[in-house]
N, C-alpha and C. Protein backbone atom coordinates (compact mmCIF):
# COMPACT_ATOMS: atom_id res chain seq x y z
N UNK A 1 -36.72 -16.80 -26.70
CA UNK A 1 -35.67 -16.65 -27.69
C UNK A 1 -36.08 -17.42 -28.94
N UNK A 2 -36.28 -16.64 -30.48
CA UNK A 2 -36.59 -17.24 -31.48
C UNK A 2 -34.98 -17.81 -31.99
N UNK A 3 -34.87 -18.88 -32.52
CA UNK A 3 -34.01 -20.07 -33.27
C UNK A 3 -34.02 -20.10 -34.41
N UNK A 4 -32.93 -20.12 -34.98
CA UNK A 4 -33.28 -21.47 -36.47
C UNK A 4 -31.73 -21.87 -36.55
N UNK A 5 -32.07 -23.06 -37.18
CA UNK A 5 -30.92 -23.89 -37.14
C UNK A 5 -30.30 -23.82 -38.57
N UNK A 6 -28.93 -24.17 -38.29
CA UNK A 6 -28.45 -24.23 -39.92
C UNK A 6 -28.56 -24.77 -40.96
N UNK A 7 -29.73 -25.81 -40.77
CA UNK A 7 -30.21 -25.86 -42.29
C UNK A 7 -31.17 -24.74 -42.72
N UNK A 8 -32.22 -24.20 -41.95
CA UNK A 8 -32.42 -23.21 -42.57
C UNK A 8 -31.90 -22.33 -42.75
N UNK A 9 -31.27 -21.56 -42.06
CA UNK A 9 -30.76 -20.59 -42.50
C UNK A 9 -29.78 -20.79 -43.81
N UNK A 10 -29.02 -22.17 -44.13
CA UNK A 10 -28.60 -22.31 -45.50
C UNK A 10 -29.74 -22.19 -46.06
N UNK A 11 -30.74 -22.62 -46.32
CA UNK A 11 -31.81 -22.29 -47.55
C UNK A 11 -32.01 -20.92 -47.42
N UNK A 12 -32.40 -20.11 -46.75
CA UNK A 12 -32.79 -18.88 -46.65
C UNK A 12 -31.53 -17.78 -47.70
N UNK A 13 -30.68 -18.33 -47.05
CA UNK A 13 -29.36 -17.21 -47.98
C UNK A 13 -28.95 -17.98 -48.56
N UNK A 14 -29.45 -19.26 -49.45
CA UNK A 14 -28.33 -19.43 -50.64
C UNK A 14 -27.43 -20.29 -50.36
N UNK A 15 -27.30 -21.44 -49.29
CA UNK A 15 -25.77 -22.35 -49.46
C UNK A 15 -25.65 -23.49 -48.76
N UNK A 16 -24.98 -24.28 -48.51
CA UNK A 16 -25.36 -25.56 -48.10
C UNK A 16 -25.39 -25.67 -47.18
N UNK A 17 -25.95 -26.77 -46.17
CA UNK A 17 -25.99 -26.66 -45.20
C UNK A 17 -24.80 -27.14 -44.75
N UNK A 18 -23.92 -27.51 -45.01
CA UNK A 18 -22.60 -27.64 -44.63
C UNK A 18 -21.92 -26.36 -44.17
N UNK A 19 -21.93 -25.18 -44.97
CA UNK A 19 -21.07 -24.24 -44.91
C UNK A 19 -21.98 -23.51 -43.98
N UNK A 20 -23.59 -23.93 -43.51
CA UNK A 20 -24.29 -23.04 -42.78
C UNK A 20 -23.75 -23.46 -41.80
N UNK A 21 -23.20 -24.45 -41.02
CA UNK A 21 -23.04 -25.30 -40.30
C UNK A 21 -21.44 -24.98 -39.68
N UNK A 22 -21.05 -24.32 -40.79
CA UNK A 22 -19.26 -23.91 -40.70
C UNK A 22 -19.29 -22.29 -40.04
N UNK A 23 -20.47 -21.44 -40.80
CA UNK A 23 -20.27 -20.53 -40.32
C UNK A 23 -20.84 -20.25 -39.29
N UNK A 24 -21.45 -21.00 -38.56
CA UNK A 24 -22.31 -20.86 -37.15
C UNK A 24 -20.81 -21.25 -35.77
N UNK A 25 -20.06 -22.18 -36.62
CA UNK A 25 -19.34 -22.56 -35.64
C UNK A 25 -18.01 -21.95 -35.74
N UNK A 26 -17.86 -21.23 -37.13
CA UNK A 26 -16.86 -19.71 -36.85
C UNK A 26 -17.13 -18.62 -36.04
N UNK A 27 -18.52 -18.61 -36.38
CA UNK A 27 -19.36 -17.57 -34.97
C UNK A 27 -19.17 -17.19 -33.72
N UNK A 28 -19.24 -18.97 -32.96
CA UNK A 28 -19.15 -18.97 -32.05
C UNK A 28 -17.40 -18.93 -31.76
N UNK A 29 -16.60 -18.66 -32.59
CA UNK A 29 -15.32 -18.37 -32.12
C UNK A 29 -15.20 -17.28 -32.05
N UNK A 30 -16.25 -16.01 -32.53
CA UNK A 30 -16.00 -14.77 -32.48
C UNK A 30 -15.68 -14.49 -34.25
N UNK A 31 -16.36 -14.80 -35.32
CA UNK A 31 -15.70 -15.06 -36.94
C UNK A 31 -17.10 -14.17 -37.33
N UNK A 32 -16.81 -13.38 -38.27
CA UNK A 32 -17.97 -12.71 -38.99
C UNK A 32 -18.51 -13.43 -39.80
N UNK A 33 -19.51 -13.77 -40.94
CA UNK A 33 -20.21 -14.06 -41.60
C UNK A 33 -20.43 -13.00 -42.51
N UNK A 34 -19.35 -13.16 -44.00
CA UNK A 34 -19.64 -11.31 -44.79
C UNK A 34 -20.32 -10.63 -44.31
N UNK A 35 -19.29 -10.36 -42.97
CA UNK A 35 -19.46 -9.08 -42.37
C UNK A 35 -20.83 -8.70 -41.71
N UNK A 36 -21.31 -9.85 -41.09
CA UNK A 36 -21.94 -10.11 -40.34
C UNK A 36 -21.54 -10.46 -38.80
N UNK A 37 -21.83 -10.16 -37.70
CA UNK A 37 -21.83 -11.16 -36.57
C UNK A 37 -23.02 -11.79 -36.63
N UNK A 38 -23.01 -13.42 -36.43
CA UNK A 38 -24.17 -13.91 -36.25
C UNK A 38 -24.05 -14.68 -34.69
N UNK A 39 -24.82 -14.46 -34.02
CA UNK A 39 -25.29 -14.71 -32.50
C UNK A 39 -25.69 -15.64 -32.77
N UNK A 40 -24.95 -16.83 -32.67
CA UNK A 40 -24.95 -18.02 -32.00
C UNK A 40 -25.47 -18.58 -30.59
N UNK A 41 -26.14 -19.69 -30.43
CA UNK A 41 -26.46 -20.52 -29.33
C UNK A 41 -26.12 -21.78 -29.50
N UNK A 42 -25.30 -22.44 -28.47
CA UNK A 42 -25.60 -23.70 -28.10
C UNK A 42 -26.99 -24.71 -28.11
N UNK A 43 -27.12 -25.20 -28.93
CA UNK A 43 -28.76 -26.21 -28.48
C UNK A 43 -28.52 -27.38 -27.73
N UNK A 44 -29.12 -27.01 -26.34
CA UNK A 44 -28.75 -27.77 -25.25
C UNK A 44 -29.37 -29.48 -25.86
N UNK A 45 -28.97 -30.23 -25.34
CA UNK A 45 -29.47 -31.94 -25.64
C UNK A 45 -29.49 -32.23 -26.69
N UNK A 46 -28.04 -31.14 -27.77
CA UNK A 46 -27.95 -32.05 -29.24
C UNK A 46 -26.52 -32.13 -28.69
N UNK A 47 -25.85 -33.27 -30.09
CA UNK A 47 -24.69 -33.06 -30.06
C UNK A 47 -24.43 -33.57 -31.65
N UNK A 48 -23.11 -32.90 -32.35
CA UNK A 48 -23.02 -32.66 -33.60
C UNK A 48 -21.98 -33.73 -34.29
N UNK A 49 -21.42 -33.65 -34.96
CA UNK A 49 -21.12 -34.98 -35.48
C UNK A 49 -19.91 -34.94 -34.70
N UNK A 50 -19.18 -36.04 -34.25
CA UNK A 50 -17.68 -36.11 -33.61
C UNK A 50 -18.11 -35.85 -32.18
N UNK A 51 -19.37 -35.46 -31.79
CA UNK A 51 -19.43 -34.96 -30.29
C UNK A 51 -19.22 -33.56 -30.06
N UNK A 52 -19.46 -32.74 -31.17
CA UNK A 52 -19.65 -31.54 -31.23
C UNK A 52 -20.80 -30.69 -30.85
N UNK A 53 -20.82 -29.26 -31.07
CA UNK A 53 -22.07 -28.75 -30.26
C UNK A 53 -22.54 -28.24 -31.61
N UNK A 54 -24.24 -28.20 -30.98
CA UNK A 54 -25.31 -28.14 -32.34
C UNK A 54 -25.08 -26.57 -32.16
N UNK A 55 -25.32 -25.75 -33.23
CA UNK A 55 -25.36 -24.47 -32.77
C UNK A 55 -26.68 -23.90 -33.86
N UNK A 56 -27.38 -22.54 -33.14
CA UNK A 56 -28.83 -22.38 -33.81
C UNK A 56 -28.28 -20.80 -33.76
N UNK A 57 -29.15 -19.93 -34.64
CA UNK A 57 -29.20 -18.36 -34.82
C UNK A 57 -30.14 -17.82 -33.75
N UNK A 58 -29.68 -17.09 -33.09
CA UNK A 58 -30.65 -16.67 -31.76
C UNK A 58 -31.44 -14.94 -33.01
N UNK A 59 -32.06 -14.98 -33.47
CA UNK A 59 -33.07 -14.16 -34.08
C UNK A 59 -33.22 -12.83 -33.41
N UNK A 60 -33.35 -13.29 -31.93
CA UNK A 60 -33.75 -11.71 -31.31
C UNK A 60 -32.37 -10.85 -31.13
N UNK A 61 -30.98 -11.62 -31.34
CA UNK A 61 -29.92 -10.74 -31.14
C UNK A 61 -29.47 -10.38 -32.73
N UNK A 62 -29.64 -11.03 -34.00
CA UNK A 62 -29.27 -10.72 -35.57
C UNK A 62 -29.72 -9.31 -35.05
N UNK A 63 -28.59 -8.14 -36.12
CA UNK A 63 -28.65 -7.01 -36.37
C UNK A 63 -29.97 -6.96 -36.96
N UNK A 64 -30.28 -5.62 -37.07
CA UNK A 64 -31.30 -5.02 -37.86
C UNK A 64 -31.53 -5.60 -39.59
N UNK A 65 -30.15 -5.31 -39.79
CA UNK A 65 -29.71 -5.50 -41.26
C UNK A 65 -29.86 -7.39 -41.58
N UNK A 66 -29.29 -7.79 -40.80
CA UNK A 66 -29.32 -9.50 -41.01
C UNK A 66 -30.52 -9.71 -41.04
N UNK A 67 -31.60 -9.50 -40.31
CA UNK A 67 -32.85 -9.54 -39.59
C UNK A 67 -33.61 -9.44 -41.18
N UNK A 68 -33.64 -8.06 -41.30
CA UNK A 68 -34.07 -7.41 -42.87
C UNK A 68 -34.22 -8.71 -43.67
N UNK A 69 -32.67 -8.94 -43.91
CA UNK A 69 -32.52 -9.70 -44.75
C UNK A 69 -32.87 -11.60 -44.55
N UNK A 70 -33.29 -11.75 -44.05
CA UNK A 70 -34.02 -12.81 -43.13
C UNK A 70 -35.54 -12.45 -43.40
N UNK A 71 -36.16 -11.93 -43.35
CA UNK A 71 -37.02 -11.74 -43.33
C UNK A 71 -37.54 -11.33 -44.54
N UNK A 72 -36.87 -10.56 -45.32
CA UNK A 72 -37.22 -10.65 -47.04
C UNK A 72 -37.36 -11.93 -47.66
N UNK A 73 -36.36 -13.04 -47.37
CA UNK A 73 -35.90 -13.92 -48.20
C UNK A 73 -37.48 -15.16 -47.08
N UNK A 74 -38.25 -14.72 -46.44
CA UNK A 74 -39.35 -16.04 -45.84
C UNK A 74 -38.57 -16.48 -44.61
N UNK A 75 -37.04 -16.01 -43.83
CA UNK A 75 -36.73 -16.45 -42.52
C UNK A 75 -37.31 -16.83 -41.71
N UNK A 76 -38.54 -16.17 -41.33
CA UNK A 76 -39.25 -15.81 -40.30
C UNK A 76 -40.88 -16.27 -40.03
């Protein structure tokens, strides 16, 4: 399973890693990303600020279209 975590993926599209960090963990509630689903993972043996869970972009499940666009912008 290919990864990346939310700081990259904030650099890749444009935004901080804060809000990369927000929308990974709307994700995992089931929350789109403009209209995106982004497939979320747990990264086992982190933990996030407060005792929260680290969460990473699982690559091989991003749509076609996310993927695309990941991969134009140097994602990959």
């Amino acid at each position: 399973m290919k990864t990346i975590c939310a700081e990259a993926f904030a650099e890749v599209v444009g935004m901080s890693p804060q809000a990369a960090r927000k929308a990974f963990r709307r994700a995992s509630e089931g929350h789109a990303w403009r209209g995106e689903v982004l497939p979320v993972v747990a990264v086992p043996g982190q933990k996030g600020g407060n005792g929260g869970t680290v969460w990473a972009l699982d690559l091989d499940r991003c749509s076609p279209t996310l993927r695309a666009k990941l991969d134009a912008a140097g994602g990959r």
